[in-house]
PDB file of N, CA and C in Angstrom:
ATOM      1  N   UNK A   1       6.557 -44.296   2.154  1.00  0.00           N
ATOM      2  CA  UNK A   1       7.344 -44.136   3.363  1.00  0.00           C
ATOM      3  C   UNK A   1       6.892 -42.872   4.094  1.00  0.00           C
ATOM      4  N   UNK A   2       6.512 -42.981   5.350  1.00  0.00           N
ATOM      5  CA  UNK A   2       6.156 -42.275   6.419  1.00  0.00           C
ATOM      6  C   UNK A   2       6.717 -40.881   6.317  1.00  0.00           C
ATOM      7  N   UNK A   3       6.886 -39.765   6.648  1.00  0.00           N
ATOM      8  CA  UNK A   3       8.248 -38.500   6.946  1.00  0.00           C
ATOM      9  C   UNK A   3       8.579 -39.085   8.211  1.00  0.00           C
ATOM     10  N   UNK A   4       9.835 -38.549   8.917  1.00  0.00           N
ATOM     11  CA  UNK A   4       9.900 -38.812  10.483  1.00  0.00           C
ATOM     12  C   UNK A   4       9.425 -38.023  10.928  1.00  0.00           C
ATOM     13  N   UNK A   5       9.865 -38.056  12.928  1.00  0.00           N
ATOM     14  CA  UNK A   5       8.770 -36.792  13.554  1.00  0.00           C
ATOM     15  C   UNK A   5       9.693 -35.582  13.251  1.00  0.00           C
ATOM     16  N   UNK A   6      10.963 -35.610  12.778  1.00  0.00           N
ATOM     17  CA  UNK A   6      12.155 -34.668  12.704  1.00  0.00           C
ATOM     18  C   UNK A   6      11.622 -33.868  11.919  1.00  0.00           C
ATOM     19  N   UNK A   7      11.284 -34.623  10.360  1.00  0.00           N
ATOM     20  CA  UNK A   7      10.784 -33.787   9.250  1.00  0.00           C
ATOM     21  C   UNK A   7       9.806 -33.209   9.603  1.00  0.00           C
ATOM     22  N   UNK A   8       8.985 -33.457  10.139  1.00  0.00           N
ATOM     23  CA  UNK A   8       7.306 -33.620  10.346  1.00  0.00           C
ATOM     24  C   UNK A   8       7.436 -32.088  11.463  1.00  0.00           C
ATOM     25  N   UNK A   9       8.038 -32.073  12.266  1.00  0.00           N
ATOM     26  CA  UNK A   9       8.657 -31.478  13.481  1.00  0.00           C
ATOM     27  C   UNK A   9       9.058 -29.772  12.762  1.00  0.00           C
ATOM     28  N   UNK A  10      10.018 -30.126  12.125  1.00  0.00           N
ATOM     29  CA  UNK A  10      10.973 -28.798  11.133  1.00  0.00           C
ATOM     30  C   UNK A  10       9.862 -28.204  10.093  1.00  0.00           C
ATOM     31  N   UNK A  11       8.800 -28.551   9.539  1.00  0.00           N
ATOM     32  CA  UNK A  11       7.816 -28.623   8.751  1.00  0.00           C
ATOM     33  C   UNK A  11       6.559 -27.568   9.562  1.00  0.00           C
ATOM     34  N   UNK A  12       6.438 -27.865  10.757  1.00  0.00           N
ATOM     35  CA  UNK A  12       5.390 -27.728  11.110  1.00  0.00           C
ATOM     36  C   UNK A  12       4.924 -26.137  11.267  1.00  0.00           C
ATOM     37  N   UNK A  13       5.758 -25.018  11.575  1.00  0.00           N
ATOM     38  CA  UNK A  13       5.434 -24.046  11.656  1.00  0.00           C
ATOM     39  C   UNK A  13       4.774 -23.217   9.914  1.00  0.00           C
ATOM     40  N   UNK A  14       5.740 -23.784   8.888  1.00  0.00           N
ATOM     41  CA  UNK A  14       5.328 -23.291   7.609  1.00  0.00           C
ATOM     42  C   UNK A  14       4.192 -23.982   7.441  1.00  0.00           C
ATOM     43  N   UNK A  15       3.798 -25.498   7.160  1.00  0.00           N
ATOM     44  CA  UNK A  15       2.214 -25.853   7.358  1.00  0.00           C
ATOM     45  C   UNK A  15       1.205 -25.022   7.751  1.00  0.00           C
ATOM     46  N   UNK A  16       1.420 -24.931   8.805  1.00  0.00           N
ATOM     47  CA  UNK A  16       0.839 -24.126   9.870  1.00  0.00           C
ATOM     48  C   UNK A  16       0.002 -22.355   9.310  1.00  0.00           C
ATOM     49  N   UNK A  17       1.250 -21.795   8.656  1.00  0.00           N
ATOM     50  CA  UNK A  17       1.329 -20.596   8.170  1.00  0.00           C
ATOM     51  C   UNK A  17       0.710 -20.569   6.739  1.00  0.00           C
ATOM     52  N   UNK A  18       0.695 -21.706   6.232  1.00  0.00           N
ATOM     53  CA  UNK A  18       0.802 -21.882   4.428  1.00  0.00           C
ATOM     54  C   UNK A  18      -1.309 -21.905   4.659  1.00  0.00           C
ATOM     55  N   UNK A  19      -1.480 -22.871   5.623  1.00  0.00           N
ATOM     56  CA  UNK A  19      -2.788 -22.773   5.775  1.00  0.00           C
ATOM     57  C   UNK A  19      -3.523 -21.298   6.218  1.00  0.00           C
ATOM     58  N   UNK A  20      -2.958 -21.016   7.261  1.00  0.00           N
ATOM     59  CA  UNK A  20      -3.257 -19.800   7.189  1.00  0.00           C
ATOM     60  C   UNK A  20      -3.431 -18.085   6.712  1.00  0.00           C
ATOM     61  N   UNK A  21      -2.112 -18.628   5.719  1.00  0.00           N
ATOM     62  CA  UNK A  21      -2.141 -17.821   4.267  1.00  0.00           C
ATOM     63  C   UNK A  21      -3.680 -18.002   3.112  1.00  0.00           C
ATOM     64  N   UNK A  22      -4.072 -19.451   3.234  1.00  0.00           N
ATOM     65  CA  UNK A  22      -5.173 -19.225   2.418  1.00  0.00           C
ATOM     66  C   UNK A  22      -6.286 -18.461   3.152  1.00  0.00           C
ATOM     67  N   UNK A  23      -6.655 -18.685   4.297  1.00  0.00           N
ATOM     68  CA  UNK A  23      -7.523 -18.289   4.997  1.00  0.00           C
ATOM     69  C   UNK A  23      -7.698 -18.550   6.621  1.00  0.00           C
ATOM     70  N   UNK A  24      -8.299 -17.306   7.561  1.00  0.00           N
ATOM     71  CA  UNK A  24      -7.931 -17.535   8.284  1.00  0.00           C
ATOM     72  C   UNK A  24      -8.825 -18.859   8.922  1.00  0.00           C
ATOM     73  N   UNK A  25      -8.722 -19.193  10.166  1.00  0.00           N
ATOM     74  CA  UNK A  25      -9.428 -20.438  10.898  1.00  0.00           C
ATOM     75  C   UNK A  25      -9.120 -21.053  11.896  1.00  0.00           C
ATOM     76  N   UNK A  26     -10.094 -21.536  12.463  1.00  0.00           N
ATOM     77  CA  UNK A  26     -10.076 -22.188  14.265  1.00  0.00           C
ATOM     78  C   UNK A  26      -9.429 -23.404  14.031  1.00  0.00           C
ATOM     79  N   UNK A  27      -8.742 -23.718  15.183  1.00  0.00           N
ATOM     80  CA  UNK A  27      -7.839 -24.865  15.518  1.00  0.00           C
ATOM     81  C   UNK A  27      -8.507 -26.139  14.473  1.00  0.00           C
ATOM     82  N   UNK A  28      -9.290 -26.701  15.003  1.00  0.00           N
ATOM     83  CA  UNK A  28      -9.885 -27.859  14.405  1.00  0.00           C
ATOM     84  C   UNK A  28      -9.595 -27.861  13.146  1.00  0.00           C
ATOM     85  N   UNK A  29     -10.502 -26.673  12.193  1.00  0.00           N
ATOM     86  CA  UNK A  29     -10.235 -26.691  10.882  1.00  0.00           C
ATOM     87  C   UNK A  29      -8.929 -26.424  10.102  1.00  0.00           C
ATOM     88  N   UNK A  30      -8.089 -26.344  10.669  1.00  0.00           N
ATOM     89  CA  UNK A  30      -6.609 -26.057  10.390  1.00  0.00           C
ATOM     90  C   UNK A  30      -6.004 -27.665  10.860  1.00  0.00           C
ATOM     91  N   UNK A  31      -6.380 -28.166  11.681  1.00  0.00           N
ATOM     92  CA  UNK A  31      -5.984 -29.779  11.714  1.00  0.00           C
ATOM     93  C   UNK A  31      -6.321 -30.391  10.726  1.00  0.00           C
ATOM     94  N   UNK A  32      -7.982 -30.444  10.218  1.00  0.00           N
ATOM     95  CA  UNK A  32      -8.276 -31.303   9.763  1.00  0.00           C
ATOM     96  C   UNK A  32      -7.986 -30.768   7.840  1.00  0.00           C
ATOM     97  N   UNK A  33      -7.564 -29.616   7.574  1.00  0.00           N
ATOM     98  CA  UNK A  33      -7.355 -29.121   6.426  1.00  0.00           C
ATOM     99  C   UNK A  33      -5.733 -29.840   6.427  1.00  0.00           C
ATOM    100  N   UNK A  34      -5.065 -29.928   7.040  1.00  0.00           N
ATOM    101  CA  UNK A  34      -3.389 -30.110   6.887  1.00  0.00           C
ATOM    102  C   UNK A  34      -3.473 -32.314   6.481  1.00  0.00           C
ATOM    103  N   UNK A  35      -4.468 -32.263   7.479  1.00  0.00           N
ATOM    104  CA  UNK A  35      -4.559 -33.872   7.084  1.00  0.00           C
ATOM    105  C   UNK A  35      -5.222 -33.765   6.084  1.00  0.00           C
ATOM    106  N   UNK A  36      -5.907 -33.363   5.364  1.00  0.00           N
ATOM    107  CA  UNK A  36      -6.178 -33.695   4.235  1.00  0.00           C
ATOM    108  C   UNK A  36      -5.696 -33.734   2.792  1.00  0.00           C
ATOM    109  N   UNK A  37      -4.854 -32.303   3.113  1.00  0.00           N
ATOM    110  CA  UNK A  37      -4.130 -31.976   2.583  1.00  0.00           C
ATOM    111  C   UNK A  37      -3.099 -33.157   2.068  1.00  0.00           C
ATOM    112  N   UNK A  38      -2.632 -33.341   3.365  1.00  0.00           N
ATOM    113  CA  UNK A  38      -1.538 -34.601   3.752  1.00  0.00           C
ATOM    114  C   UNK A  38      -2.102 -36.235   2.888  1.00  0.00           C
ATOM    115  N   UNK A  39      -2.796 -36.378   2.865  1.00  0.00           N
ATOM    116  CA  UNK A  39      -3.716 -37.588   2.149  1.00  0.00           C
ATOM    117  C   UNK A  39      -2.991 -38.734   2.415  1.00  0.00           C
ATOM    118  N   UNK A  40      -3.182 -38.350   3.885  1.00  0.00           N
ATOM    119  CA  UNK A  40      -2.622 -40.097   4.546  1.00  0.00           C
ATOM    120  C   UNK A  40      -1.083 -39.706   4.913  1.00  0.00           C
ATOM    121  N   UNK A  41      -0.060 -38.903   4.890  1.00  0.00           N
ATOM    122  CA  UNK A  41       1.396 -39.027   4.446  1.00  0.00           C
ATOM    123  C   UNK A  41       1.787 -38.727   6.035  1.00  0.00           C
ATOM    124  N   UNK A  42       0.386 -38.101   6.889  1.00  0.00           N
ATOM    125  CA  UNK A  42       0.549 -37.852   8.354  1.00  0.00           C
ATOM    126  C   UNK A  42      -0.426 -37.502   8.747  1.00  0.00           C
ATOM    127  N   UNK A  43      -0.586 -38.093  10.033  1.00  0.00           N
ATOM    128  CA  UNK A  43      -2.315 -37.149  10.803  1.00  0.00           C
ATOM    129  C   UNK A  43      -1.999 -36.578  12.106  1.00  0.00           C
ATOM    130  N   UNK A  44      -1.835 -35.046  11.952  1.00  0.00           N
ATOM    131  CA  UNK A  44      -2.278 -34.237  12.837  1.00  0.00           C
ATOM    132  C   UNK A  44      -2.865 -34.323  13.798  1.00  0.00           C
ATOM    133  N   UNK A  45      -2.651 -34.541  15.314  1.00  0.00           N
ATOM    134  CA  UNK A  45      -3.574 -34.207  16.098  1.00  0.00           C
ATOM    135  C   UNK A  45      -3.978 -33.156  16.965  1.00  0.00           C
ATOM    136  N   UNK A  46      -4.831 -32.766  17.603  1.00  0.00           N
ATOM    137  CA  UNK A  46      -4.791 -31.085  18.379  1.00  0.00           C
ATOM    138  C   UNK A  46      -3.468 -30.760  19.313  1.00  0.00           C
ATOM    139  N   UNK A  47      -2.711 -31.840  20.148  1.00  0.00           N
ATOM    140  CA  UNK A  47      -1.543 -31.841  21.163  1.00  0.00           C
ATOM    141  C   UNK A  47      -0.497 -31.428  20.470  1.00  0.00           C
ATOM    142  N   UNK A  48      -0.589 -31.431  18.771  1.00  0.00           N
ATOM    143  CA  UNK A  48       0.413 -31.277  18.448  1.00  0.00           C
ATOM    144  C   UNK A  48       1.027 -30.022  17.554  1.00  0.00           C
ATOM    145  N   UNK A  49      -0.944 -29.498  17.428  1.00  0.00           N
ATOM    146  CA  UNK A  49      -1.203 -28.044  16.793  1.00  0.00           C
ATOM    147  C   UNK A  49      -1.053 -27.093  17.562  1.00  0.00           C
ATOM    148  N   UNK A  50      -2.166 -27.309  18.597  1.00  0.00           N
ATOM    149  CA  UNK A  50      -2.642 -26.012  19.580  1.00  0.00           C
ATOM    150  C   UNK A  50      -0.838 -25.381  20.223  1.00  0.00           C
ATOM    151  N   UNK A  51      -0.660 -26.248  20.885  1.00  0.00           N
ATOM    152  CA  UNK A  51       1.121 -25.622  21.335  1.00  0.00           C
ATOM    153  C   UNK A  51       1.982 -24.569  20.145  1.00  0.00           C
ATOM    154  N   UNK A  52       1.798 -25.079  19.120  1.00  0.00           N
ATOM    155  CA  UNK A  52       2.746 -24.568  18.023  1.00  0.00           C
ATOM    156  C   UNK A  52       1.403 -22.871  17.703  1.00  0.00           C
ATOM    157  N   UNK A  53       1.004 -23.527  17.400  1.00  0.00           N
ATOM    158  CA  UNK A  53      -0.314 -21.789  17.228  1.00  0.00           C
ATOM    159  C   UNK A  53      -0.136 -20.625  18.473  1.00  0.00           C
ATOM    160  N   UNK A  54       0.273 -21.658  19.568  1.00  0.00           N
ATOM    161  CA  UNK A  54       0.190 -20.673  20.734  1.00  0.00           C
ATOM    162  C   UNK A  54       1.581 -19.617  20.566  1.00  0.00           C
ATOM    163  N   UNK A  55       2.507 -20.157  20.100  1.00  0.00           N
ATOM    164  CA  UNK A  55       4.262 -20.207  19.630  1.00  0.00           C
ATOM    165  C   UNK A  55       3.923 -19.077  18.574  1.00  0.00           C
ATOM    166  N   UNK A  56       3.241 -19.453  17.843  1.00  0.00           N
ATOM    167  CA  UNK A  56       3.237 -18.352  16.572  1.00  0.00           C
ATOM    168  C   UNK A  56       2.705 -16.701  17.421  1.00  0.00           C
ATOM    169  N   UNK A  57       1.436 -17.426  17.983  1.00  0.00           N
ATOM    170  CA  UNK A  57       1.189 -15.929  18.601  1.00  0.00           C
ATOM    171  C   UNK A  57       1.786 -15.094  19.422  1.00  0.00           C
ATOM    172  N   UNK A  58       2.286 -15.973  20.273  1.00  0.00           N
ATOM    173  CA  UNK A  58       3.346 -15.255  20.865  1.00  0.00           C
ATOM    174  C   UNK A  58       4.538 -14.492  19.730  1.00  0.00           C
ATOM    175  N   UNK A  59       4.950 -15.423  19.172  1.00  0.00           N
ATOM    176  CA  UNK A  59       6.166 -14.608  18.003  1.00  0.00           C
ATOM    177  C   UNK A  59       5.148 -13.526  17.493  1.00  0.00           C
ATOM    178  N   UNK A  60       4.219 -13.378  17.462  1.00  0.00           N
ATOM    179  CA  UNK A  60       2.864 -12.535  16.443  1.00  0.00           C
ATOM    180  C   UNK A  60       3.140 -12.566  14.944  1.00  0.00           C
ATOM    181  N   UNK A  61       3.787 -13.867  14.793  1.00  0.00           N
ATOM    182  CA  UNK A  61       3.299 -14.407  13.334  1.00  0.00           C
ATOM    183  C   UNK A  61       2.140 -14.395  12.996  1.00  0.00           C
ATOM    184  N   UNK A  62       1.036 -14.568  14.086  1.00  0.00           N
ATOM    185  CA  UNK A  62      -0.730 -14.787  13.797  1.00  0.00           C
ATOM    186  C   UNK A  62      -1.127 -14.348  14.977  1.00  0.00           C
ATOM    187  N   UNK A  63      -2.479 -13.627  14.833  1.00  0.00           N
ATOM    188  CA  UNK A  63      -3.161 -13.168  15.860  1.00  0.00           C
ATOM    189  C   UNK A  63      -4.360 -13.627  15.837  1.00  0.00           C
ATOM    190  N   UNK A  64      -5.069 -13.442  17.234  1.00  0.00           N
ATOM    191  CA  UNK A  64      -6.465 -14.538  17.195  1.00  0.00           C
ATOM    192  C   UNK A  64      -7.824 -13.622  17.538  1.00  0.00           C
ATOM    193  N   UNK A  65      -8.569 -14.148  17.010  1.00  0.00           N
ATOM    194  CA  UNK A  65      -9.916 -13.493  17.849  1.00  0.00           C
ATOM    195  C   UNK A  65     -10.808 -14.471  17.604  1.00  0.00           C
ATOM    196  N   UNK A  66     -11.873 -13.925  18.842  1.00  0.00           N
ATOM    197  CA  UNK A  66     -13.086 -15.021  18.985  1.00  0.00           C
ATOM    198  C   UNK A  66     -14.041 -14.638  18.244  1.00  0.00           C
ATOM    199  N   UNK A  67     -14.969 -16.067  17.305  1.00  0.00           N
ATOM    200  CA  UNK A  67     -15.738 -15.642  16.828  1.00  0.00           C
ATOM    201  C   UNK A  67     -17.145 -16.220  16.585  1.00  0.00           C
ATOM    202  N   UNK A  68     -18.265 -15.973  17.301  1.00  0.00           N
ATOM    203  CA  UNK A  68     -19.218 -17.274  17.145  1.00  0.00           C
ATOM    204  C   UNK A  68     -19.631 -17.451  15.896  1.00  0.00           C
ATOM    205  N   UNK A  69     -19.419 -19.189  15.772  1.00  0.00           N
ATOM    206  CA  UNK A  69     -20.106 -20.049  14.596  1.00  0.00           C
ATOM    207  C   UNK A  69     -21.284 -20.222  14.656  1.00  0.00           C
ATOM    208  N   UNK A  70     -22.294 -20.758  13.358  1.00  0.00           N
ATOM    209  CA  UNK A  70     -23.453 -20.880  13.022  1.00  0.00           C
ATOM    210  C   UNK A  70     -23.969 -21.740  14.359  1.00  0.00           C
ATOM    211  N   UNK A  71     -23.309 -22.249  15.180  1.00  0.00           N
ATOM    212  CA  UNK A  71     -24.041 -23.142  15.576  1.00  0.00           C
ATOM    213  C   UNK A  71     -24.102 -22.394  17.239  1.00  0.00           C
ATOM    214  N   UNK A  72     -23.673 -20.875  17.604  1.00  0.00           N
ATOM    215  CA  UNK A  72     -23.542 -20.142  18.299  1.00  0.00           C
ATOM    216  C   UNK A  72     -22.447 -20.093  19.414  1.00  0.00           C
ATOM    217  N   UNK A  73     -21.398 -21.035  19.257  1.00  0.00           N
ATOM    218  CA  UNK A  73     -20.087 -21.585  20.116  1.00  0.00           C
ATOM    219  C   UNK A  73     -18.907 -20.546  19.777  1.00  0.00           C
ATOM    220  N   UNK A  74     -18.713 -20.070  20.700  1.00  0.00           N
ATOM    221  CA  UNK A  74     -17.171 -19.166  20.055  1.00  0.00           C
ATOM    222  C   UNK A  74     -15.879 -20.552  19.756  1.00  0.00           C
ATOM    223  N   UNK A  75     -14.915 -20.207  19.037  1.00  0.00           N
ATOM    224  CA  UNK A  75     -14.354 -20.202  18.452  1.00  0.00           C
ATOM    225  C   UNK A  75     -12.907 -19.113  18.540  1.00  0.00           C
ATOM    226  N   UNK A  76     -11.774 -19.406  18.507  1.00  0.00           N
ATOM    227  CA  UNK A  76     -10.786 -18.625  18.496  1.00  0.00           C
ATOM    228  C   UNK A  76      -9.680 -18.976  16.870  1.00  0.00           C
ATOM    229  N   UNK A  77     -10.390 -17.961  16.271  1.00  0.00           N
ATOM    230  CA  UNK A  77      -9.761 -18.222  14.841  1.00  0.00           C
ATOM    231  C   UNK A  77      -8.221 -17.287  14.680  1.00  0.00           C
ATOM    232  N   UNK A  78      -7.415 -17.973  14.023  1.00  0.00           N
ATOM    233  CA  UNK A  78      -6.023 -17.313  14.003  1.00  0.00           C
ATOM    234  C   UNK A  78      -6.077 -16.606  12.413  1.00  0.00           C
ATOM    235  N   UNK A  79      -5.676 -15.339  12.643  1.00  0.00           N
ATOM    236  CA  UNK A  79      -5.108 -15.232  11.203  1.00  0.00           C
ATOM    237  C   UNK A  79      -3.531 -14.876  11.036  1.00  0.00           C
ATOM    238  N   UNK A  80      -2.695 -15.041   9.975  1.00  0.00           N
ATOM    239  CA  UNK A  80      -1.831 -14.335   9.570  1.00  0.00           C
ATOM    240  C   UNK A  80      -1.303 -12.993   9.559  1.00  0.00           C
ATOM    241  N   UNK A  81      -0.175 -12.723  10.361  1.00  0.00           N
ATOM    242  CA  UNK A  81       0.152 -11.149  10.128  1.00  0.00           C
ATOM    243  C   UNK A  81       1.151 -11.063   9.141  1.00  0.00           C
ATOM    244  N   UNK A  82       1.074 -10.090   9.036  1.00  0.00           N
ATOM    245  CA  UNK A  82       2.433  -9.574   7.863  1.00  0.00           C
ATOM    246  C   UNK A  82       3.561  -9.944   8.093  1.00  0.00           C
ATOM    247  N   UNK A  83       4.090  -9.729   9.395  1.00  0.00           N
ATOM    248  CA  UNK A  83       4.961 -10.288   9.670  1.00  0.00           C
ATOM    249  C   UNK A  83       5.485 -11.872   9.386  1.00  0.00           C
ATOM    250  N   UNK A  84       4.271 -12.693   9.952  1.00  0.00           N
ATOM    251  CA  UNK A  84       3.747 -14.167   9.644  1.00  0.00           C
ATOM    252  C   UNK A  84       4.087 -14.117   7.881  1.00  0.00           C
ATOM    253  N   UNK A  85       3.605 -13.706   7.186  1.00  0.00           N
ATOM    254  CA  UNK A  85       3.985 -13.740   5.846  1.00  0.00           C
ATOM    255  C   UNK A  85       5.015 -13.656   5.330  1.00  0.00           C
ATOM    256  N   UNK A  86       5.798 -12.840   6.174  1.00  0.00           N
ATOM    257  CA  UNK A  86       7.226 -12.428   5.827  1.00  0.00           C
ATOM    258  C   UNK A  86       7.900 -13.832   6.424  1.00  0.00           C
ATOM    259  N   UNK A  87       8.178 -14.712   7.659  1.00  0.00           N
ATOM    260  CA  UNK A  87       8.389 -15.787   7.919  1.00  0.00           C
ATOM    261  C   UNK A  87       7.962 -16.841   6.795  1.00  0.00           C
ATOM    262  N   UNK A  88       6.745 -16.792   6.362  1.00  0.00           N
ATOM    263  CA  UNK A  88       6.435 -17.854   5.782  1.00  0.00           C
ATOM    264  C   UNK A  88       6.721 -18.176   3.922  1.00  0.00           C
ATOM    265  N   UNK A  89       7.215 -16.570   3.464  1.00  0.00           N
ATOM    266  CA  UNK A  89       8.087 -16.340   2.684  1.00  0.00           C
ATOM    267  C   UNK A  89       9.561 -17.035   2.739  1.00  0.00           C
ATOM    268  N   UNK A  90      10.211 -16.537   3.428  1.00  0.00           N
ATOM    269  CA  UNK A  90      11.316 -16.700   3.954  1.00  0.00           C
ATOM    270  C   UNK A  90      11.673 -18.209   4.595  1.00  0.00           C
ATOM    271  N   UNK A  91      10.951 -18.776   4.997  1.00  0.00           N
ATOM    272  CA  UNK A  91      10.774 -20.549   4.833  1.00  0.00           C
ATOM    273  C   UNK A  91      10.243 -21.464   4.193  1.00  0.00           C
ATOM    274  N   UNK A  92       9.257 -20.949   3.384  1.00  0.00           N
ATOM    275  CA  UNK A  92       9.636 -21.179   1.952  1.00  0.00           C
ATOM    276  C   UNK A  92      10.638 -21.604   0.601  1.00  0.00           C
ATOM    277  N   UNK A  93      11.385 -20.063   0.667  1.00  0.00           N
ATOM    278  CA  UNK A  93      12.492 -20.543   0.302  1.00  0.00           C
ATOM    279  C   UNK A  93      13.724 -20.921   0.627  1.00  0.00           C
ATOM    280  N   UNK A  94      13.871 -21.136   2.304  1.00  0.00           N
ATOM    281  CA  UNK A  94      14.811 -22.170   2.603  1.00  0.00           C
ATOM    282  C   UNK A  94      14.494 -23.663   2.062  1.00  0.00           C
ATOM    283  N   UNK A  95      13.299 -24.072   2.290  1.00  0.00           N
ATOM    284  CA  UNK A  95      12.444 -25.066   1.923  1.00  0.00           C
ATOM    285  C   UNK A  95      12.943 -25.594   0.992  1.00  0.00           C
ATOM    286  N   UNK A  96      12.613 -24.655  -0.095  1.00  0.00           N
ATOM    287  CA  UNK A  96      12.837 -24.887  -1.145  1.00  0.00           C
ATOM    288  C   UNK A  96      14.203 -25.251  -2.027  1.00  0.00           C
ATOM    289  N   UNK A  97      15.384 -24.198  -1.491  1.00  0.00           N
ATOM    290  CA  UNK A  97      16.561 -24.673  -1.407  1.00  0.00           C
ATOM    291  C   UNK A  97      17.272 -25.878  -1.116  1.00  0.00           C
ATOM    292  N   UNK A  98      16.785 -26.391   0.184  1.00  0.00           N
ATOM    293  CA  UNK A  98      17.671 -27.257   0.896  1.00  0.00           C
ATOM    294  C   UNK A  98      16.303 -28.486  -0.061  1.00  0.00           C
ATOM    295  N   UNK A  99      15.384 -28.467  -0.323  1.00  0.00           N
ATOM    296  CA  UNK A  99      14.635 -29.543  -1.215  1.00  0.00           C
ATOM    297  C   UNK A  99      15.593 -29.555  -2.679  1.00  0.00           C
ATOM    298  N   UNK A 100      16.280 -28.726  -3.341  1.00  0.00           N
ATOM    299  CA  UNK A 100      17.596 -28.763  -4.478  1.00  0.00           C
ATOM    300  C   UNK A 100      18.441 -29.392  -4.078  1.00  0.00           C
ATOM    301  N   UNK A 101      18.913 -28.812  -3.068  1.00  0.00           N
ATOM    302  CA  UNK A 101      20.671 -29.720  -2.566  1.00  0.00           C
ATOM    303  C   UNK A 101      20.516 -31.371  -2.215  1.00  0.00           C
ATOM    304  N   UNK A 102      19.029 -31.545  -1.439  1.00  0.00           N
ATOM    305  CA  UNK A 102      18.731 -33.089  -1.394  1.00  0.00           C
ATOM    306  C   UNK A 102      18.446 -33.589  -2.554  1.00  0.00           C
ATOM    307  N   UNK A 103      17.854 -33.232  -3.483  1.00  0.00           N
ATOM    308  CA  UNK A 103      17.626 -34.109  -4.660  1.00  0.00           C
ATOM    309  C   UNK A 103      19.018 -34.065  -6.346  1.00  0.00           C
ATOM    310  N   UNK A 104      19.561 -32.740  -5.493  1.00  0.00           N
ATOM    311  CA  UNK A 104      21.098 -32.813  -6.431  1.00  0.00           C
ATOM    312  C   UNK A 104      21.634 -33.992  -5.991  1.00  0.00           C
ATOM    313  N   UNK A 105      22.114 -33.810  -5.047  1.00  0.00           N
ATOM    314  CA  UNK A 105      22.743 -34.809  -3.890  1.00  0.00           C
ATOM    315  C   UNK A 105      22.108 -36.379  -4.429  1.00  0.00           C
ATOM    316  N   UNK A 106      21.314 -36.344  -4.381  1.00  0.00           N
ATOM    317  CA  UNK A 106      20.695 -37.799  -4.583  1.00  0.00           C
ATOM    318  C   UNK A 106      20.443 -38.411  -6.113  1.00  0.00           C
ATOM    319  N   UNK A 107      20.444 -37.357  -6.724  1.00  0.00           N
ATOM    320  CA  UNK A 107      20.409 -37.672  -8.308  1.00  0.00           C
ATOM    321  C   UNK A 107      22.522 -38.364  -8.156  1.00  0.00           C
ATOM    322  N   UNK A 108      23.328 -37.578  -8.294  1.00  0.00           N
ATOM    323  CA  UNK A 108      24.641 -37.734  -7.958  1.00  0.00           C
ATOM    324  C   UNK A 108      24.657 -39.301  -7.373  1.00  0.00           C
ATOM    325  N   UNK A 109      24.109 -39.297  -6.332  1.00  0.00           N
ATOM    326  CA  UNK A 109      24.412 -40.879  -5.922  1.00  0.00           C
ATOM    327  C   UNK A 109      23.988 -41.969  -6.374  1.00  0.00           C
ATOM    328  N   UNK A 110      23.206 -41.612  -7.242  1.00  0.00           N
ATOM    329  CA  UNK A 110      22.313 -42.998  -8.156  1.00  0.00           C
ATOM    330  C   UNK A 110      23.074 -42.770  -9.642  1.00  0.00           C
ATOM    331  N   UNK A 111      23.627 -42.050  -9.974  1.00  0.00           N
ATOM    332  CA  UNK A 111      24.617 -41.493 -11.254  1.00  0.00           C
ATOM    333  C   UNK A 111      25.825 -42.101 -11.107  1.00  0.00           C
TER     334      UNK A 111
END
């Protein structure tokens, strides 16, 4: 079963951050790392990244700089700020919480 766009929607800024916690990286490769990640469960497209990255920078969860690739094309790679870490901490373990109360909740109703 699919997530909705709700889940998918509420999800998207920690994705977002969790990738960029491993390392930093340009739009594209941050799409195509989350779908893979994802292994089919959702596919990412740029209309639905680039807006939300722009959101972070502004909050200065992540900051960007340009950087030319091997193939001599700049590139605007985002990384993580501290701050960004501290958010992505911190939604985390809401995450993580409200993922207990749904599966308490749901153990209970099949009990």
């Amino acid at each position: 079963m699919a997530p909705t766009k709700e889940l998918i929607g509420a999800s998207t800024r920690l994705l977002l951050l969790s990738v960029l916690a491993r390392e930093a990286n340009y739009g594209y490769a941050i799409i195509r790392a989350i779908n893979k990640e994802g292994e089919g469960l959702f596919v990412w497209q740029e209309g639905t990244v680039y807006p939300i990255l722009h959101k972070l920078e502004k909050e200065e969860l992540v900051r960007t700089q340009w950087q030319e690739a091997d193939t001599g094309r700049k590139r605007k790679y985002y990384y993580i700020t501290a701050t960004g870490r501290g958010a992505l901490a911190t939604g985390t373990e809401d995450w993580a919480g409200f993922h207990k109360l749904i599966t308490a909740l749901g153990d209970r109703s099949h009990g």
